[in-house]
Protein backbone atom coordinates (compact mmCIF):
# COMPACT_ATOMS: atom_id res chain seq x y z
CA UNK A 1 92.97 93.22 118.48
CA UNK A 2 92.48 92.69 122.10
CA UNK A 3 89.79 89.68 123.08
CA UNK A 4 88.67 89.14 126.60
CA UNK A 5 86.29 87.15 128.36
CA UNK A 6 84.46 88.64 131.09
CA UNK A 7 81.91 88.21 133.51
CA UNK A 8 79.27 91.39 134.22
CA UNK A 9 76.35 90.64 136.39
CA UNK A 10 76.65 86.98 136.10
CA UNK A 11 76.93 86.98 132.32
CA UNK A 12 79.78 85.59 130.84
CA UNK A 13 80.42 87.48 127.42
CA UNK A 14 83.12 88.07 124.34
CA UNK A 15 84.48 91.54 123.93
CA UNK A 16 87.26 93.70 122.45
CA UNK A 17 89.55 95.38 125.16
CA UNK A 18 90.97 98.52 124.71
CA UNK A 19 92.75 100.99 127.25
CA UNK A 20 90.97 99.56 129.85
CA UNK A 21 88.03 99.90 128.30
CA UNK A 22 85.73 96.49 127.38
CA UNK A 23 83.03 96.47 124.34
CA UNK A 24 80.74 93.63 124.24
CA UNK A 25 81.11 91.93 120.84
CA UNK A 26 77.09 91.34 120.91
CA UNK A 27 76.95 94.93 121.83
CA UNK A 28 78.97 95.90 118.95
CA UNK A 29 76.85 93.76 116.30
CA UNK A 30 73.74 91.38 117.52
CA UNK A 31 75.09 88.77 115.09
CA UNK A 32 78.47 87.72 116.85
CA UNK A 33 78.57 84.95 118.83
CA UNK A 34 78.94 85.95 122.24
CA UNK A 35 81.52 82.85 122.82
CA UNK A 36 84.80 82.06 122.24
CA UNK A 37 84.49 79.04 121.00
CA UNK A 38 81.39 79.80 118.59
CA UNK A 39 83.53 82.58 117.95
CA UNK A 40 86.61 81.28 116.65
CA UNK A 41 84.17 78.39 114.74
CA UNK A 42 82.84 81.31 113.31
CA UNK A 43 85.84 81.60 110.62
CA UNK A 44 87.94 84.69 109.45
CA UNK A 45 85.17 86.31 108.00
CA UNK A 46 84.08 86.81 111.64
CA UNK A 47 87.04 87.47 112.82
CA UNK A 48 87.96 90.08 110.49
CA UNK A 49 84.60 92.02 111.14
CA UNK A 50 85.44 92.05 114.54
CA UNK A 51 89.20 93.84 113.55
CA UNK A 52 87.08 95.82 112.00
CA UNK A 53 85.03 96.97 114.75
CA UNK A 54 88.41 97.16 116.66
CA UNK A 55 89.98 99.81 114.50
CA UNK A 56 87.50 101.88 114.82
CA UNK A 57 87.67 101.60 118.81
CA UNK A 58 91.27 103.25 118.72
CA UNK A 59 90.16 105.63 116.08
CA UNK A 60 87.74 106.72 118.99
CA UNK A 61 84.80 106.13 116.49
CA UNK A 62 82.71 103.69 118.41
CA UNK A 63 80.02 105.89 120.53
CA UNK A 64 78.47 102.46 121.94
CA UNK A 65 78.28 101.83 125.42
CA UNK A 66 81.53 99.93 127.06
CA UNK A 67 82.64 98.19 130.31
CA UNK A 68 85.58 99.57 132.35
CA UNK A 69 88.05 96.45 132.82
CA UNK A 70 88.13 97.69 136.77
CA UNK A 71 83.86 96.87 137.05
CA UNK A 72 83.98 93.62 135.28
CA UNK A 73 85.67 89.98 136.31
CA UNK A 74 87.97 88.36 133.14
CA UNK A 75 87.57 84.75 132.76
CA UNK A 76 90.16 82.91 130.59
CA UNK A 77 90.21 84.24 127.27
CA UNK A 78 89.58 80.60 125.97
CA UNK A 79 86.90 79.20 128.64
CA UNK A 80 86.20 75.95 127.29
CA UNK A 81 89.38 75.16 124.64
CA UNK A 82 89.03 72.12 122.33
CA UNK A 83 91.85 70.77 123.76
CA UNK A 84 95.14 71.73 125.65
CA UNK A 85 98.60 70.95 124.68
CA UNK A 86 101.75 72.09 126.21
CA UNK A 87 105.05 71.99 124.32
CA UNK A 88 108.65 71.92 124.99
CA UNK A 89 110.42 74.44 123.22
CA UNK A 90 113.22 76.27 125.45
CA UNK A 91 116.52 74.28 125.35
CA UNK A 92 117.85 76.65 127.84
CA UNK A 93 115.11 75.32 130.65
CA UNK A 94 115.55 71.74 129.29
CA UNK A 95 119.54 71.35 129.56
CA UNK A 96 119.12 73.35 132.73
CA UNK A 97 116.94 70.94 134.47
CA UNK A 98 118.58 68.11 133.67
CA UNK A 99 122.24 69.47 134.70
CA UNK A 100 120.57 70.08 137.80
CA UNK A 101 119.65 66.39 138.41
CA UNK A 102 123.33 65.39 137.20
CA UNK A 103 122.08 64.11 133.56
CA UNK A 104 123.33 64.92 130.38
CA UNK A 105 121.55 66.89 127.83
CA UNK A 106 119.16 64.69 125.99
CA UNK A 107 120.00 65.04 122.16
CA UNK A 108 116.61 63.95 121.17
CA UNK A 109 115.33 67.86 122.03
CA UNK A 110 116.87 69.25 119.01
CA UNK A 111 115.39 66.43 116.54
CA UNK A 112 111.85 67.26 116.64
CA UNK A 113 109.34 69.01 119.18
CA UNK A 114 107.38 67.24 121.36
CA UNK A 115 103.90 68.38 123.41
CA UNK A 116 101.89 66.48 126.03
CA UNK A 117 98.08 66.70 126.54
CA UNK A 118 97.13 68.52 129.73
CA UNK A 119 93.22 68.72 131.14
CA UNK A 120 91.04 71.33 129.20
CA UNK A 121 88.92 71.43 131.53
CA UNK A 122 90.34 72.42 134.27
CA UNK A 123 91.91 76.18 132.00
CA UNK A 124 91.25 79.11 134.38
CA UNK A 125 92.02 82.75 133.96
CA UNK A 126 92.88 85.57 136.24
CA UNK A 127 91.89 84.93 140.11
CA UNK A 128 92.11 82.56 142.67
CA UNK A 129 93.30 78.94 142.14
CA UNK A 130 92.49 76.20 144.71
CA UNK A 131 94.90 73.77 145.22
CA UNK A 132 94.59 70.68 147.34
CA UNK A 133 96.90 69.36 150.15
CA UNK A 134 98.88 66.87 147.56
CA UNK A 135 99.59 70.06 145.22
CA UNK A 136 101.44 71.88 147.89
CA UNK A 137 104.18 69.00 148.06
CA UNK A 138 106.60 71.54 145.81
CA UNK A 139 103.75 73.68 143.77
CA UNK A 140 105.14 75.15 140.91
CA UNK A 141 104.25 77.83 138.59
CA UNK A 142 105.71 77.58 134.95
CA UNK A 143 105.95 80.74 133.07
CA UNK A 144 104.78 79.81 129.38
CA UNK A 145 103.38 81.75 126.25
CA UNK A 146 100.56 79.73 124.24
CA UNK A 147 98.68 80.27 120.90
CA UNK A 148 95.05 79.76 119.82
CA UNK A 149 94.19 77.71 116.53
CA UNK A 150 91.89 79.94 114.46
CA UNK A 151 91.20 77.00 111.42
CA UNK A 152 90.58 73.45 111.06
CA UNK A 153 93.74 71.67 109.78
CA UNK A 154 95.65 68.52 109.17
CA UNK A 155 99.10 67.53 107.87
CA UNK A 156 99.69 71.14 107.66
CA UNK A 157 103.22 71.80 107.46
CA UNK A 158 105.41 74.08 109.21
CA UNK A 159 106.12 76.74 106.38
CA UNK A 160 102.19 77.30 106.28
CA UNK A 161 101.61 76.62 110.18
CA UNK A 162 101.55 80.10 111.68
CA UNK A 163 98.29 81.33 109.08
CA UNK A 164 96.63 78.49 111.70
CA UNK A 165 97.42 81.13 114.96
CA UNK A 166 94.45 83.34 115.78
CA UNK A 167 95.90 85.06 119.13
CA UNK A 168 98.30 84.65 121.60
CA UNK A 169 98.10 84.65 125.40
CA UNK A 170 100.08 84.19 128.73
CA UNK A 171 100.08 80.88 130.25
CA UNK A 172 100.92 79.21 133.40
CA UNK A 173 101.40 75.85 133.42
CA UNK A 174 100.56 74.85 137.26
CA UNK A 175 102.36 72.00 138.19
CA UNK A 176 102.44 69.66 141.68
CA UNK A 177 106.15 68.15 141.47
CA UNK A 178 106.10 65.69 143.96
CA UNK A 179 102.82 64.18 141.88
CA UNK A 180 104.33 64.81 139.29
CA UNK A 181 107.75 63.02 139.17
CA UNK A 182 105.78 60.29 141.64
CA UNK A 183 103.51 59.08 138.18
CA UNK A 184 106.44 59.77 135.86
CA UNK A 185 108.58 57.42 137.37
CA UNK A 186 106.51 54.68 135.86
CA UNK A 187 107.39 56.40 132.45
CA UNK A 188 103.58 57.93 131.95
CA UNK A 189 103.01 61.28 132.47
CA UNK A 190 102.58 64.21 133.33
CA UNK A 191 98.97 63.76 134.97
CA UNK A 192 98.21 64.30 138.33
CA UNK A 193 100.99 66.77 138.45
CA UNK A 194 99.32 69.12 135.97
CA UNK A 195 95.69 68.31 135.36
CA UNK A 196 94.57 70.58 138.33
CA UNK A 197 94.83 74.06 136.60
CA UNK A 198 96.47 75.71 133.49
CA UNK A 199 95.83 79.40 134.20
CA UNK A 200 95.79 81.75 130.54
CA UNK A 201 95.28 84.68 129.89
CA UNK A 202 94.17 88.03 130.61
CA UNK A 203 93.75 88.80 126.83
CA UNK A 204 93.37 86.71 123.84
CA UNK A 205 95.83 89.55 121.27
CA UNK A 206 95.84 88.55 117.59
CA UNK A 207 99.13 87.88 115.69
CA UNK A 208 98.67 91.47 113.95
CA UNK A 209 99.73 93.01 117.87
CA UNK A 210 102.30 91.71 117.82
CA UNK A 211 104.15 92.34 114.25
CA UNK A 212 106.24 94.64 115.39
CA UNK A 213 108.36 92.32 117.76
CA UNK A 214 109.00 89.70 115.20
CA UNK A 215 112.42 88.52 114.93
CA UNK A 216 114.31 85.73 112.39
CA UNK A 217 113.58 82.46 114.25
CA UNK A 218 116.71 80.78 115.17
CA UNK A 219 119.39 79.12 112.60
CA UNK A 220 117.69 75.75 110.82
CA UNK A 221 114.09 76.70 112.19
CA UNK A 222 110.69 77.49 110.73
CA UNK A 223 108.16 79.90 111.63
CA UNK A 224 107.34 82.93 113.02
CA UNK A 225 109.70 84.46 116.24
CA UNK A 226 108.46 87.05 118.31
CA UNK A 227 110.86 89.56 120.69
CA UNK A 228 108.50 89.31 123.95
CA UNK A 229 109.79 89.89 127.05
CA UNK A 230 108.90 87.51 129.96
CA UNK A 231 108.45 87.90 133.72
CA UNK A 232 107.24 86.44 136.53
CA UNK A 233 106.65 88.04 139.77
CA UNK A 234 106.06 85.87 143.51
CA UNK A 235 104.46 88.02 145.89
CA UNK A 236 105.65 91.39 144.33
CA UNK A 237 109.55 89.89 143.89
CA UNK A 238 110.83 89.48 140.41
CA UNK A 239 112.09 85.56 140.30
CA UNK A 240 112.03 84.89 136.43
CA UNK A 241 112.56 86.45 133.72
CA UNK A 242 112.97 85.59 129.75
CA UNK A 243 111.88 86.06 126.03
CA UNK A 244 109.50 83.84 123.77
CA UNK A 245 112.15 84.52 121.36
CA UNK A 246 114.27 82.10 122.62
CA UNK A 247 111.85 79.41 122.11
CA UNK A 248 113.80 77.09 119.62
CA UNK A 249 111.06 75.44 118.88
CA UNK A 250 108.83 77.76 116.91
CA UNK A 251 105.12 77.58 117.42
CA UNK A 252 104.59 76.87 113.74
CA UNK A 253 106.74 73.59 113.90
CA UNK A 254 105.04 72.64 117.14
CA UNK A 255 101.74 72.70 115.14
CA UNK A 256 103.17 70.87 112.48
CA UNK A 257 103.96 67.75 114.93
CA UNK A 258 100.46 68.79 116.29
CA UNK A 259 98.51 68.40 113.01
CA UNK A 260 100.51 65.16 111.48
CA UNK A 261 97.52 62.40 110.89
CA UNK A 262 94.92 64.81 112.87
CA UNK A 263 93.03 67.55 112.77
CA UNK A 264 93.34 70.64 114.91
CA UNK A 265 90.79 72.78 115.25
CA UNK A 266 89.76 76.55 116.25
CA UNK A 267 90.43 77.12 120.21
CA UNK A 268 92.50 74.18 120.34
CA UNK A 269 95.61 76.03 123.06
CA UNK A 270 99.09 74.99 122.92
CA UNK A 271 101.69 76.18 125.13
CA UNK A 272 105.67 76.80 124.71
CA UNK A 273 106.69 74.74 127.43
CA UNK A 274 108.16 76.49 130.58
CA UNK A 275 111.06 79.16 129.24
CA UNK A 276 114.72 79.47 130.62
CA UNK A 277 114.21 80.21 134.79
CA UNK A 278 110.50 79.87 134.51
CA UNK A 279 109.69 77.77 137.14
CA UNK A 280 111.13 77.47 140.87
CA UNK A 281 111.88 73.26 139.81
CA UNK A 282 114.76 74.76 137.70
CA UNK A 283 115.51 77.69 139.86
CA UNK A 284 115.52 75.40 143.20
CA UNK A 285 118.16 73.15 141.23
CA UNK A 286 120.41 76.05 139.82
CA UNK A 287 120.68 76.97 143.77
CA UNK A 288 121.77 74.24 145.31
CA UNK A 289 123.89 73.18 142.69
CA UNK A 290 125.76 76.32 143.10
CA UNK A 291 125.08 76.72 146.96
CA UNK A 292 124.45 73.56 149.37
CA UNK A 293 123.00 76.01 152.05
CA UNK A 294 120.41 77.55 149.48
CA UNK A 295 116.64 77.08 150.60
CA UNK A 296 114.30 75.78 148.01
CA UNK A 297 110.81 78.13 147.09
CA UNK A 298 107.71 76.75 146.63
CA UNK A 299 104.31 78.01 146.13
CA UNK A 300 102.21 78.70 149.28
CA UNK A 301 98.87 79.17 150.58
CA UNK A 302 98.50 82.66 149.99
CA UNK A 303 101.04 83.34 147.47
CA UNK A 304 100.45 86.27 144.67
CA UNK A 305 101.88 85.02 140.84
CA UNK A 306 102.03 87.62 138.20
CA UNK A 307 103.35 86.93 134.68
CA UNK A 308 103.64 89.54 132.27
CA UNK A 309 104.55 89.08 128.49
CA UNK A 310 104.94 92.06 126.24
CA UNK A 311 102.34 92.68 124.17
CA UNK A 312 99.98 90.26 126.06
CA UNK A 313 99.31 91.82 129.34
CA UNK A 314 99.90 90.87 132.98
CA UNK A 315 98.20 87.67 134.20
CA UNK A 316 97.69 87.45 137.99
CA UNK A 317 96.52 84.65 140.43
CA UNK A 318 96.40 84.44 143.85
CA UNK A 319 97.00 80.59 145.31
CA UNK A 320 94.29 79.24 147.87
CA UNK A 321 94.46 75.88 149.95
CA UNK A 322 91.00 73.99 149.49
CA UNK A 323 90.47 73.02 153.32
CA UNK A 324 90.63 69.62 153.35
CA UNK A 325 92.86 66.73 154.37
CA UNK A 326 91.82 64.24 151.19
CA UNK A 327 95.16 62.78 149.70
CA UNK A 328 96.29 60.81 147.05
CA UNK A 329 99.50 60.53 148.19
CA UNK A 330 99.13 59.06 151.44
CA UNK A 331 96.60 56.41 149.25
CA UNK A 332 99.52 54.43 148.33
CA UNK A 333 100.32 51.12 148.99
CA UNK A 334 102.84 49.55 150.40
CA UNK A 335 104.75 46.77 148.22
CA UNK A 336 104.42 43.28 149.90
CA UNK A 337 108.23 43.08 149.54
CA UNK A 338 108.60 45.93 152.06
CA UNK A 339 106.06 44.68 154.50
């Protein structure tokens, strides 16, 4: 089952998407919640009327009235998440990036997976993102899958983690580098650099969608492994490209970290963490490493981003400078030593 989140006359509402075709979940049956989050708090029993009502929609049994994707606006499948957390599961993006600053591999990465807390409440979906003058020093898109909790949980290990996933989406971990590796210098982060917008989306596809694409997760891991191509697209050129299969990291043993001494709950979202090529940062720094005349790429007023994971649709957003000259960056002070 397809979930989307979309916005018809003004009214933001919960439906099942199907060939292109959106049915209202209220429309369907007066007793869903017509929210993702109320949704998703509903339980499984909810859930699993809504499958329901989903295979009947490709058995082409479902004679109630429906939205065409092309007449309505899609939100973010997950509006108003619980929380956000982004993880940090490709080693081939990790060792990358830090070859590209001259560092060694940091060992740590294949102990245990790690996540940070990003701002849920600044999630977007499909559209336009505004970005201020600060997030133009080197904007960034980072090409990411990300799961949905479905179930309150706690100390839930890894072997049992992935009954926790409701759906899947895209995400795209916006980040602003020169904020970004400004406040991490002080060995705190990331916050500035990311808290601006974490775009997911366009659908919200349960774990069923996608059982034909699962794979063994990689030697001395846990979990579920899924054979989902990855791309990203900058104004119509192809400049990444990957698979959430090579996330070492599984999503189940990301959860497992997640849940140790607290509780998830349903719509908490948690991201992969950026895969192999995802984002220009490591692309920029494969370049010049291999070619001292090569010109960095950032993001730009203006600029188109489409990702597209298989299984999970194509997520686009166009970037838009918020006219203003406000800046954080040129707030700074300057050290009395240096005066």
């Amino acid at each position: 089952m397809k979930l989307v989140t979309f916005i018809h006359n003004k009214n933001s509402q919960l439906g099942i998407i199907h060939e292109g075709k959106i049915w209202a979940l209220k429309d369907l049956d007066a007793s869903f919640p017509d929210k993702m989050r109320k949704f998703l708090f509903a339980g499984e029993t909810v859930m699993e009327k809504a499958k329901k009502w989903d295979e009947q929609i490709k058995l082409g049994k479902v004679a109630k009235p429906f939205f065409l994707e092309t007449d309505v606006m899609l939100e973010a499948p997950v509006p108003n998440p619980t929380s956000c957390r982004d993880g940090y599961a490709f080693r081939q993006h990790v060792a990358a990036a830090r070859r590209n600053r001259g560092v060694p591999m940091i060992e740590e990465f294949d102990q245990y997976p790690i996540f940070y807390f990003t701002n849920h409440n600044a999630i977007q979906g499909p559209g336009v993102i505004d970005c201020m003058p600060d997030h133009f020093q080197k904007l960034d898109f980072e090409l990411e899958a990300a799961i949905v909790v479905g179930k309150k949980g706690r100390n839930i290990k890894a072997s049992e983690a992935d009954d926790y996933i409701a759906g899947f989406m895209i995400m795209n971990d916006m980040s602003a580098r020169t904020l970004q590796m400004e406040e991490m210098l002080l060995n705190l982060g990331p916050a500035k650099g990311k808290d601006f917008s974490t775009v997911i989306g366009p659908y919200f596809v349960t774990p069923d969608e996608l059982e034909q694409f699962k794979v063994p997760a990689k030697a001395n891991h846990v979990g579920n492994a899924y054979n989902l191509n990855m791309k990203c697209w900058v104004n119509g050129i192809l400049v990444s490209e990957g698979n959430v299969a090579d996330m070492d990291w599984t999503f189940a043993e990301i959860l497992e970290r997640c849940a140790y001494g607290v509780d998830i709950l349903p719509g908490d979202v948690i991201g992969s963490g950026t895969v192999g090529t995802g984002c220009f940062l490591e692309l920029n720094g494969t370049g010049l490493l291999n070619d001292k005349n090569f010109k960095p790429q950032w993001l730009k007023d203006g600029d188109v981003v489409d990702m597209e994971i298989t299984g999970l649709g194509k997520l686009s957003n166009t970037i838009k400078k918020v006219n203003t000259d406000f800046s954080i960056l040129a707030l700074k002070k300057i050290p009395s030593s240096a005066q």
